[in-house]
Each structure stands twice: as structure tokens, then as C-alpha cells.
C-alpha atoms as a PDB file:
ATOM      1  CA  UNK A   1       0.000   0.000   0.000  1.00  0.00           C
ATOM      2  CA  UNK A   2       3.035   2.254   0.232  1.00  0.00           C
ATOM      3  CA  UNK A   3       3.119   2.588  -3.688  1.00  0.00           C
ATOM      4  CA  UNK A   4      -0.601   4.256  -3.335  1.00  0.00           C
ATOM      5  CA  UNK A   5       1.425   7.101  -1.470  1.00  0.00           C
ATOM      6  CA  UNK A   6       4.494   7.170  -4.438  1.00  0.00           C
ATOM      7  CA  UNK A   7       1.679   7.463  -6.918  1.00  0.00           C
ATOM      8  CA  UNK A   8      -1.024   9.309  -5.496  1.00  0.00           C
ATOM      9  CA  UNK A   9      -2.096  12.377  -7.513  1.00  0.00           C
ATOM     10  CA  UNK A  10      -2.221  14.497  -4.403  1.00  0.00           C
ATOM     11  CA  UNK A  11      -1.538  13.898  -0.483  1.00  0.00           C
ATOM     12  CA  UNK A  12      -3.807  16.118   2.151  1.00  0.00           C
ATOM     13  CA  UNK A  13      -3.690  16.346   5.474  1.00  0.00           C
ATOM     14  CA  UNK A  14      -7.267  15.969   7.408  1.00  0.00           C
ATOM     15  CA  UNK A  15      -8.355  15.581  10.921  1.00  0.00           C
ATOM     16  CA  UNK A  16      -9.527  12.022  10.737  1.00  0.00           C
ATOM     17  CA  UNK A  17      -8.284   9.810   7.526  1.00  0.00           C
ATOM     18  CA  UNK A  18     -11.212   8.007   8.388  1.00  0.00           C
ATOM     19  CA  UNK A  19     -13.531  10.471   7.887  1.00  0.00           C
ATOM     20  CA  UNK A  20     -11.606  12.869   5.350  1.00  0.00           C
ATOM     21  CA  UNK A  21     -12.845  16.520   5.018  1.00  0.00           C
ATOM     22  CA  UNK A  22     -10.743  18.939   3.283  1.00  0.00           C
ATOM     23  CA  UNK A  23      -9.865  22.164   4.691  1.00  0.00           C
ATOM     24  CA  UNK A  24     -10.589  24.813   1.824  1.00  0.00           C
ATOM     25  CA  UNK A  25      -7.342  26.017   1.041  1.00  0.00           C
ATOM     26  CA  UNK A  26      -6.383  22.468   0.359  1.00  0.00           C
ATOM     27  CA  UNK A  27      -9.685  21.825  -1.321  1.00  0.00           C
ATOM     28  CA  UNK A  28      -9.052  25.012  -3.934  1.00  0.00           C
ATOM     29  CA  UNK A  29      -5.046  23.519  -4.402  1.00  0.00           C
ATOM     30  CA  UNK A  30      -6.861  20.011  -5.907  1.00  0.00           C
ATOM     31  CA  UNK A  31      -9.861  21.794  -7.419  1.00  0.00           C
ATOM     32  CA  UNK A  32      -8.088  25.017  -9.204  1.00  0.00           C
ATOM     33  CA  UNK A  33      -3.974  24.506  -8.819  1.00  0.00           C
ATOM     34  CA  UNK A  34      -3.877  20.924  -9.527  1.00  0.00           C
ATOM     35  CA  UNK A  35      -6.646  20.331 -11.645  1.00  0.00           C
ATOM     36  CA  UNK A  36      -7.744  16.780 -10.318  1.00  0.00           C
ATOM     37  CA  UNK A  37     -10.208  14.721 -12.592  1.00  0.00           C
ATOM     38  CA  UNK A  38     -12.952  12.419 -10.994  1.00  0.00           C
ATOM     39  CA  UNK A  39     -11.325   9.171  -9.930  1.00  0.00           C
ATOM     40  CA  UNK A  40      -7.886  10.773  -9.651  1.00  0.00           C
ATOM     41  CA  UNK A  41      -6.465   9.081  -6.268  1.00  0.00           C
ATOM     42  CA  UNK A  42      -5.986  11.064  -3.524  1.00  0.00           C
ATOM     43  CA  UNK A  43      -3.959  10.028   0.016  1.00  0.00           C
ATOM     44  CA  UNK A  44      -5.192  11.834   3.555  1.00  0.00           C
ATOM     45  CA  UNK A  45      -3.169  10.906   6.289  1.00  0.00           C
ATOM     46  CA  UNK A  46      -3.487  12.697   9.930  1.00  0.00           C
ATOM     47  CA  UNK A  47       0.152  13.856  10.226  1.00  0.00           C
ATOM     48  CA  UNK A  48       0.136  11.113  12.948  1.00  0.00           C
ATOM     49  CA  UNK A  49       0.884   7.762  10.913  1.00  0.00           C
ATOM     50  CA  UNK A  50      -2.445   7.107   9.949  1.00  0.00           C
ATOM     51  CA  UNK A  51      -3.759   7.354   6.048  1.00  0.00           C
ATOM     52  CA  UNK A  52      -5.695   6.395   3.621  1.00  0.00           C
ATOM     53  CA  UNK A  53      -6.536   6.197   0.070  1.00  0.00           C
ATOM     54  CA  UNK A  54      -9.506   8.059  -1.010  1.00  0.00           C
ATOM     55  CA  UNK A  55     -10.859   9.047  -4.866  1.00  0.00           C
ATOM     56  CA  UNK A  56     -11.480  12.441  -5.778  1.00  0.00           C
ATOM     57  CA  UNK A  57     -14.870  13.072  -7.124  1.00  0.00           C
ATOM     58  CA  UNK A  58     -17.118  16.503  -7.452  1.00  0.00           C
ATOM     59  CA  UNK A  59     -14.549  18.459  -5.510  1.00  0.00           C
ATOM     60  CA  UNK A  60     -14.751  16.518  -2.423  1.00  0.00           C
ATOM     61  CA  UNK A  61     -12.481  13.076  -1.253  1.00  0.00           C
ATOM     62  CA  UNK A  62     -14.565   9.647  -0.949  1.00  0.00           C
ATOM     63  CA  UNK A  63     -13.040   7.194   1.174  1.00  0.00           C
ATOM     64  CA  UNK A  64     -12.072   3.796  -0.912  1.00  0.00           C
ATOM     65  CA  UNK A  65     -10.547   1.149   1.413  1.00  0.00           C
ATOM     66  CA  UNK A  66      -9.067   0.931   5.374  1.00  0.00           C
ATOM     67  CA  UNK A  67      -6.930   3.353   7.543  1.00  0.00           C
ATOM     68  CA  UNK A  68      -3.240   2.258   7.663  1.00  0.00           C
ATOM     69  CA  UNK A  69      -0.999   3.196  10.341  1.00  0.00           C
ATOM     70  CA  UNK A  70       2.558   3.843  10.063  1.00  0.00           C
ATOM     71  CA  UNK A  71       5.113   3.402  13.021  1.00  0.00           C
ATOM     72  CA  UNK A  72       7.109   5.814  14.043  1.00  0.00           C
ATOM     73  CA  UNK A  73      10.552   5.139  12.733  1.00  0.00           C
ATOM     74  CA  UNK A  74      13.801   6.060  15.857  1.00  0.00           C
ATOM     75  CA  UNK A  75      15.689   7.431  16.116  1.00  0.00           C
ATOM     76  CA  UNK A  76      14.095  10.894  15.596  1.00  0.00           C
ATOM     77  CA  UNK A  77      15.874  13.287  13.575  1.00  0.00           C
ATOM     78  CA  UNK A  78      16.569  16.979  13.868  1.00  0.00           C
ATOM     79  CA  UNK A  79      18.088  20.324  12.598  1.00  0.00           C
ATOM     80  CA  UNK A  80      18.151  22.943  13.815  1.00  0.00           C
ATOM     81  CA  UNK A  81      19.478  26.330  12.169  1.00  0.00           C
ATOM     82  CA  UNK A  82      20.095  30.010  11.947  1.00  0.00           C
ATOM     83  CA  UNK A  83      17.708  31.750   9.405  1.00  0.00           C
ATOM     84  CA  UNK A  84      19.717  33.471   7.260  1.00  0.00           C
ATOM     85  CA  UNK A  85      19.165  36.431   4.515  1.00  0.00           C
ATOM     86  CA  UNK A  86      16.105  36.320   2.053  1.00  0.00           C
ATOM     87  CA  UNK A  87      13.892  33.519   1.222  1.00  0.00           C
ATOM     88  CA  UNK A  88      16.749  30.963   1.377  1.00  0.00           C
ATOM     89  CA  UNK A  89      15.050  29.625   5.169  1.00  0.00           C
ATOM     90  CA  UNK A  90      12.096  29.070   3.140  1.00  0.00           C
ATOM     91  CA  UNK A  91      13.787  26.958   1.057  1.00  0.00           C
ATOM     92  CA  UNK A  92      15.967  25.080   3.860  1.00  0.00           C
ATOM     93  CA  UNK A  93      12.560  24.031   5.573  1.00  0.00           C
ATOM     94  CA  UNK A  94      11.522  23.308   2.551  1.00  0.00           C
ATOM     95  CA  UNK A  95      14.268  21.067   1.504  1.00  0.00           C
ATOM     96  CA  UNK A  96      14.429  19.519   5.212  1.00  0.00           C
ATOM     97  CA  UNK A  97      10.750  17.809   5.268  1.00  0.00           C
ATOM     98  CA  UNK A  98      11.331  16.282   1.903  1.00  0.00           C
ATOM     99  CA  UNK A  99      14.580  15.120   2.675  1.00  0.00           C
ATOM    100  CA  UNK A 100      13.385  13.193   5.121  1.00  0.00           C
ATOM    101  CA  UNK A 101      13.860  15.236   8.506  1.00  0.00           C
ATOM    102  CA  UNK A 102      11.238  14.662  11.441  1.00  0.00           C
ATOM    103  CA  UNK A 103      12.309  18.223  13.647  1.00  0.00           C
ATOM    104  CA  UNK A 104      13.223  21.232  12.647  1.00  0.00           C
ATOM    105  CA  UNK A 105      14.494  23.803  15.207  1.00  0.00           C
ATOM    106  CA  UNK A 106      14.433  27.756  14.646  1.00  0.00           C
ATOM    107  CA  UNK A 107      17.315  29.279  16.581  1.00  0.00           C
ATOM    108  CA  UNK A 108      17.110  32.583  17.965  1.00  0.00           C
ATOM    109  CA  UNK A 109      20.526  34.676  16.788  1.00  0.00           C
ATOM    110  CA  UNK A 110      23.711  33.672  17.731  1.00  0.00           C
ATOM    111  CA  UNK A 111      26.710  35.579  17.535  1.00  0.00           C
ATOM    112  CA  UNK A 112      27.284  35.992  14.043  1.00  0.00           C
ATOM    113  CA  UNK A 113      23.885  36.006  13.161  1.00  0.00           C
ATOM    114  CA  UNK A 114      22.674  38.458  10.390  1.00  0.00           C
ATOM    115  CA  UNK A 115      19.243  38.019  10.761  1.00  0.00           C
ATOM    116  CA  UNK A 116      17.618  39.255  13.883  1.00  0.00           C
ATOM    117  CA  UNK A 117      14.077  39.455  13.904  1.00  0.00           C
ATOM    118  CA  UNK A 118      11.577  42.021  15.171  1.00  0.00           C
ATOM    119  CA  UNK A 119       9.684  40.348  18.096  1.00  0.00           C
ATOM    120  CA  UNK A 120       6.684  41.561  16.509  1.00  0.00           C
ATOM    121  CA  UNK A 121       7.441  39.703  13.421  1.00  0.00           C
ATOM    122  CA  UNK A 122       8.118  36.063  14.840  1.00  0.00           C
ATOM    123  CA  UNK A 123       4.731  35.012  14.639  1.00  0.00           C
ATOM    124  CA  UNK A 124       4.135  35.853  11.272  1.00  0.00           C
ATOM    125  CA  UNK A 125       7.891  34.170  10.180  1.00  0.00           C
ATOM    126  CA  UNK A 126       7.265  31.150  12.155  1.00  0.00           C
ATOM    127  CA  UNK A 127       3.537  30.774  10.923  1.00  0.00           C
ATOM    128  CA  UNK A 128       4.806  31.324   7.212  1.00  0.00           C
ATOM    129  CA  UNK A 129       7.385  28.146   7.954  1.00  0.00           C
ATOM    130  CA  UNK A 130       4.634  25.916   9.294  1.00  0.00           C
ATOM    131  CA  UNK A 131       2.734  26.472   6.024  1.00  0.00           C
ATOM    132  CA  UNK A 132       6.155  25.435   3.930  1.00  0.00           C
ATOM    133  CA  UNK A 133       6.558  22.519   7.033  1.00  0.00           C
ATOM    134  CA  UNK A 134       3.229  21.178   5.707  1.00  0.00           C
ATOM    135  CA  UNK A 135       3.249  22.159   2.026  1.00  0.00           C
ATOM    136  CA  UNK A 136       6.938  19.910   1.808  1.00  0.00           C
ATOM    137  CA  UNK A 137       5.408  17.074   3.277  1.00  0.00           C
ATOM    138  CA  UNK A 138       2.246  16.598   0.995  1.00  0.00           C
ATOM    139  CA  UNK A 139       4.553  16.763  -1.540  1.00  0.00           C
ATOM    140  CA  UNK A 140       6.623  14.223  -0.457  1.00  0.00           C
ATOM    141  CA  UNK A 141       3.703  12.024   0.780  1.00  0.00           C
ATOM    142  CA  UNK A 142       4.736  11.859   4.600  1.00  0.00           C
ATOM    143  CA  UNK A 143       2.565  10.710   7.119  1.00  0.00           C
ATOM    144  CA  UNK A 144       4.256  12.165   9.708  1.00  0.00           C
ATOM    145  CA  UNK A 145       3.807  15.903   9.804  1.00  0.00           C
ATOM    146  CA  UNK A 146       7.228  16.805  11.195  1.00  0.00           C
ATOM    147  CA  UNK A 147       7.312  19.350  14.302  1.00  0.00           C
ATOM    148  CA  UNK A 148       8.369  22.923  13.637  1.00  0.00           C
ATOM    149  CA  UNK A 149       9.836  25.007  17.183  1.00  0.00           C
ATOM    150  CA  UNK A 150      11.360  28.109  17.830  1.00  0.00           C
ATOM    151  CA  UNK A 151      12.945  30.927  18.284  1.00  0.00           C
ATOM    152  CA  UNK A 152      15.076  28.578  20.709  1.00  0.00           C
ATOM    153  CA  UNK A 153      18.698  29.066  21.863  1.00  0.00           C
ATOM    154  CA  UNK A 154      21.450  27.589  21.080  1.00  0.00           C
ATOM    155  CA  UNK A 155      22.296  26.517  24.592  1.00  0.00           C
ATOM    156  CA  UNK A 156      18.611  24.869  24.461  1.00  0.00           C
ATOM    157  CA  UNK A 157      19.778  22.914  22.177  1.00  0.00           C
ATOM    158  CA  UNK A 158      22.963  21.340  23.102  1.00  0.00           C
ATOM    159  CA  UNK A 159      22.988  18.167  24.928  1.00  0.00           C
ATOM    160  CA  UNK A 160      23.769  14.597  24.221  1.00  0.00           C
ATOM    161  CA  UNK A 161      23.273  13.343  20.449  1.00  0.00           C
ATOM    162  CA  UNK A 162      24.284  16.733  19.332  1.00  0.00           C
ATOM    163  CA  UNK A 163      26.720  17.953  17.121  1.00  0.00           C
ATOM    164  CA  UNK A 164      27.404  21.245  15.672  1.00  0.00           C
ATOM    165  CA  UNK A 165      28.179  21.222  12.448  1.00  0.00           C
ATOM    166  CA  UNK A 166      31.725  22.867  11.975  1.00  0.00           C
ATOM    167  CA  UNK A 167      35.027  22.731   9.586  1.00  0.00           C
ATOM    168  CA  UNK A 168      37.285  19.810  11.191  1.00  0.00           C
ATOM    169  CA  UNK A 169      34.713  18.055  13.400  1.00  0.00           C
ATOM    170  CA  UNK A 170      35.014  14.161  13.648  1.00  0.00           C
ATOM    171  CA  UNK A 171      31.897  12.927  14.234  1.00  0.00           C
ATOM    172  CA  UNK A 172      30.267  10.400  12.453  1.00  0.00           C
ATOM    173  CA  UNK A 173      26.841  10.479  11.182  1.00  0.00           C
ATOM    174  CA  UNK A 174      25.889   7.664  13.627  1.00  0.00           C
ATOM    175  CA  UNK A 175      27.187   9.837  16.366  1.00  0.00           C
ATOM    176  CA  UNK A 176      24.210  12.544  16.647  1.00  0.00           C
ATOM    177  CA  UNK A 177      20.680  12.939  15.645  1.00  0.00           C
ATOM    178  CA  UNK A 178      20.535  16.371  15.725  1.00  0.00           C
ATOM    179  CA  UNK A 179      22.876  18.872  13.481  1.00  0.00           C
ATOM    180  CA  UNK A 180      23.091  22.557  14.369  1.00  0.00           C
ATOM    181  CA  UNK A 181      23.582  24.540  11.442  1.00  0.00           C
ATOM    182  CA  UNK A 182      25.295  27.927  12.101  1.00  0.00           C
ATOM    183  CA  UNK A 183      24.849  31.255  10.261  1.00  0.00           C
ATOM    184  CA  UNK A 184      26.379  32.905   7.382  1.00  0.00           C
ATOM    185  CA  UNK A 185      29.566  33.592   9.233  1.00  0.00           C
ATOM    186  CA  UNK A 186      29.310  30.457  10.702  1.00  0.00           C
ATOM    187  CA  UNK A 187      29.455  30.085  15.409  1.00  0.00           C
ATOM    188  CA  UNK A 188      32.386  32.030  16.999  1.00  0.00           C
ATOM    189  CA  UNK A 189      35.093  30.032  19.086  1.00  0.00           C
ATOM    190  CA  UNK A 190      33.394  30.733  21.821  1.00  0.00           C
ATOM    191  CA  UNK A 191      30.225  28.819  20.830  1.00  0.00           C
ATOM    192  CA  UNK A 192      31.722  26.267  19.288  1.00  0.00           C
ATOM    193  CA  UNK A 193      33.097  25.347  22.524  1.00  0.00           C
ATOM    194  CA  UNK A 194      29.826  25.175  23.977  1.00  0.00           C
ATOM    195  CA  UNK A 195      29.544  21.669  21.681  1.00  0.00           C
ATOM    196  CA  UNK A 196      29.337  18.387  22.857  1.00  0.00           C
ATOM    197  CA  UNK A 197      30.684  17.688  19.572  1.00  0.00           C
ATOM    198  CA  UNK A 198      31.456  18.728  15.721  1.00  0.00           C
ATOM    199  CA  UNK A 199      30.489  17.303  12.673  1.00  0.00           C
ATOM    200  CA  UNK A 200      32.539  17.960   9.351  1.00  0.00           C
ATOM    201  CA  UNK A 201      30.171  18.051   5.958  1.00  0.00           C
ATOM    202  CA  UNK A 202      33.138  17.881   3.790  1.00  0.00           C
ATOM    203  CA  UNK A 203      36.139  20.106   2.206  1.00  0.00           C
ATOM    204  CA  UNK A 204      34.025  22.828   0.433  1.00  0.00           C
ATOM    205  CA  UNK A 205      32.903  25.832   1.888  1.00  0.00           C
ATOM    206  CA  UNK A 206      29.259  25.565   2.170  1.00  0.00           C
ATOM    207  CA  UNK A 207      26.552  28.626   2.446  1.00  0.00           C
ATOM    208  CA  UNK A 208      24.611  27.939   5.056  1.00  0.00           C
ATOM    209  CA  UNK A 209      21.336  26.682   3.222  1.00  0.00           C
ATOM    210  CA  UNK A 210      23.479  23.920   1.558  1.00  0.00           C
ATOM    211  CA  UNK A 211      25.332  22.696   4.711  1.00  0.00           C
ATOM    212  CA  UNK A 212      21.650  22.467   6.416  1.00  0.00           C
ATOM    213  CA  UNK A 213      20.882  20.105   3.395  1.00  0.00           C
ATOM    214  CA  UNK A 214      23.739  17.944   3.365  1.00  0.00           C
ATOM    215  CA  UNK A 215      23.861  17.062   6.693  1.00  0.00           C
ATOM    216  CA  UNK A 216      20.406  16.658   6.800  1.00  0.00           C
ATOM    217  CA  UNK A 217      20.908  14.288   3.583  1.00  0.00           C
ATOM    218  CA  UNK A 218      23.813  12.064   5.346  1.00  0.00           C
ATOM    219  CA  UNK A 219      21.979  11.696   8.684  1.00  0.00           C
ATOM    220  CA  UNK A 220      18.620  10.166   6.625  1.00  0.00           C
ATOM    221  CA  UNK A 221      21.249   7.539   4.812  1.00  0.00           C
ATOM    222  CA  UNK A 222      22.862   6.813   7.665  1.00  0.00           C
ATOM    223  CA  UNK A 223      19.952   6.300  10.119  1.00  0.00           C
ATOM    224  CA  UNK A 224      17.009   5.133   7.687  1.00  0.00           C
ATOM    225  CA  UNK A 225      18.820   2.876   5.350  1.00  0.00           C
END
């Protein structure tokens, strides 16, 4: 039944897969954006594990078969990062759902952060991510709605399983589950101190948007193969 996901002609998320009702934003996105003909499958899952396979017909989704229910693969994975200039967070969160990534972390500014947010403006920037958070993962057919916190700080996020990801580090992928992703300019000495311990992504010099998706990219080969 996991082929009815890959092949789908749409994925939606509802409150019970059950009982599928379609909000109306996603309702317009099949209807007017994606043009779906009657019979054209359609997937609702709960964000939870559970889905099912439903057909589209007359701008609403009829229910064809069972609810299936996923388990929760461990361990969890996370990221967290610095937002940096532009729409490129958009795209990191973006890149990070369908990648494969089950947590994604906001961090509030670090030293050499550029961006620094009004605190009048968080909600709007963090609300604007959970739309991308759930946009990503209907793409990429996930039944697991992955989690979406912050502004947090960096000390809130060190601890065990954590590695920073930093020029000269030598931990393996198997080594952490979650990556911290620095700015633009990358932590300061002092902060990178502060980490239990470092994780090299290779010889290039990244931007920070690329190092967020290749670490991402090794921990999901390393810990889901």
C-alpha cells in the first residue's frame, strides 16, 4: 500500500483519515492549482501515521478502502538552524521535510547572526514556515507531519546526540541525531566550545542553506537505510 502514497495524484492532510474533510485552502489547491479529474487518487493521512486512500470526485475526497498506520521510525531526527538572509530559510525548511527530517528547530541569533528578527514579526515568520513545514510534506507524501519550534537558543539545544556542524569536526553520522547549522559567518570560538561535539560536511565551503541540506541528507542515509 506504500506505492498508493508514491503514486497518489495528491496527499492532504485531514483531521480524521477516516472520515476525510478537506480544509478549503487544500480543497481550492486540488480543485483550481492541480486540476484533479474524478477518480484521480488522492492520500489523507493525519500527520500522525495514519492514512488512507480516497478518490477524488465533485470536488470533495470519498473514502475507498481501510486506515493504515505507520510506526514511528527512531531514532528521531533533527536540525536545527540560523535563518539566514532572504527567502533561502524558506527553502531550507523546505528542503528539510522532503529530505526526510522529522524536527526542525528555529534558533534565535547567535553571535554571528545576520538576521535578527523584530519580536513583533516572529509570529508571522514562524507561521509562514509551518505552512512550507506542511506544504513539503504533501509533496513528499509523509505521514508524519514533522514538528516545527522556535525561536530557541542555542544553549537549548545542546545536549547529548548533538553535534554542531563545523570545519574539522570528527563525528560520524551515527554519532548525533541532531545537526546545528550555524549562520552565514558560521558560530564564533566561543560557541563552538559550547559543543558536545562537531560534525565535518566535507572540504568545500558551504553557504549555510546547503550545509543544512547535506547534513540533513547524510543523517537520513545513515539512520534510515
Amino acid at each position: 500500500m506504500i506505492e498508493a502514497l508514491r503514486h497518489s495524484s495528491a496527499h492532504v492532510f485531514v483531521d480524521s483519515p477516516a472520515a476525510p474533510v478537506l480544509s478549503k485552502d487544500d480543497q481550492h489547491h486540488l480543485e483550481r492549482v492541480l486540476r484533479l479529474r474524478d477518480g484521480e487518487i488522492v492520500t489523507c493521512s493525519d500527520g500522525k501515521g495514519a492514512w488512507t486512500v480516497c478518490e477524488w470526485h465533485n470536488g470533495v475526497v470519498v473514502l475507498q478502502g481501510d486506515v493504515h498506520t505507520e510506526q514511528q521510525v527512531t531514532p528521531l531526527l533533527t536540525v536545527a538552524i540560523s535563518p539566514v538572509k532572504g527567502d533561502r530559510t524558506d527553502l531550507v525548511v523546505e528542503k528539510l521535510v522532503e529530505i526526510g527530517i522529522d524536527n526542525i528547530v528555529v534558533l534565535q541569533p547567535v553571535e554571528r547572526s545576520v538576521v535578527r528578527w523584530h519580536t513583533d514579526k516572529i509570529p508571522q515568520v514562524m507561521q509562514r514556515y509551518q505552512r512550507i513545514v506542511r506544504a513539503a510534506a504533501m509533496q513528499s507524501r509523509r505521514v508524519f507531519l514533522p514538528t516545527l519550534t522556535g525561536p530557541v537558543a542555542l544553549a537549548e539545544v545542546l545536549g547529548p546526540q548533538v553535534a554542531l556542524a563545523e570545519p574539522g569536526g570528527t563525528a560520524e553520522a551515527g554519532d548525533f541525531t541532531t545537526l546545528v547549522i550555524g549562520p552565514e559567518g558560521g558560530f564564533s570560538p566561543a560557541e563552538v566550545q559550547l559543543a558536545p561535539v562537531l560534525a565535518d560536511l566535507g572540504p568545500a565551503v558551504l553557504r549555510a542553506e546547503t550545509a543544512a541540506m547535506v547534513g540533513a541528507a547524510r543523517m537520513v542515509a545513515h539512520w534510515r537505510r
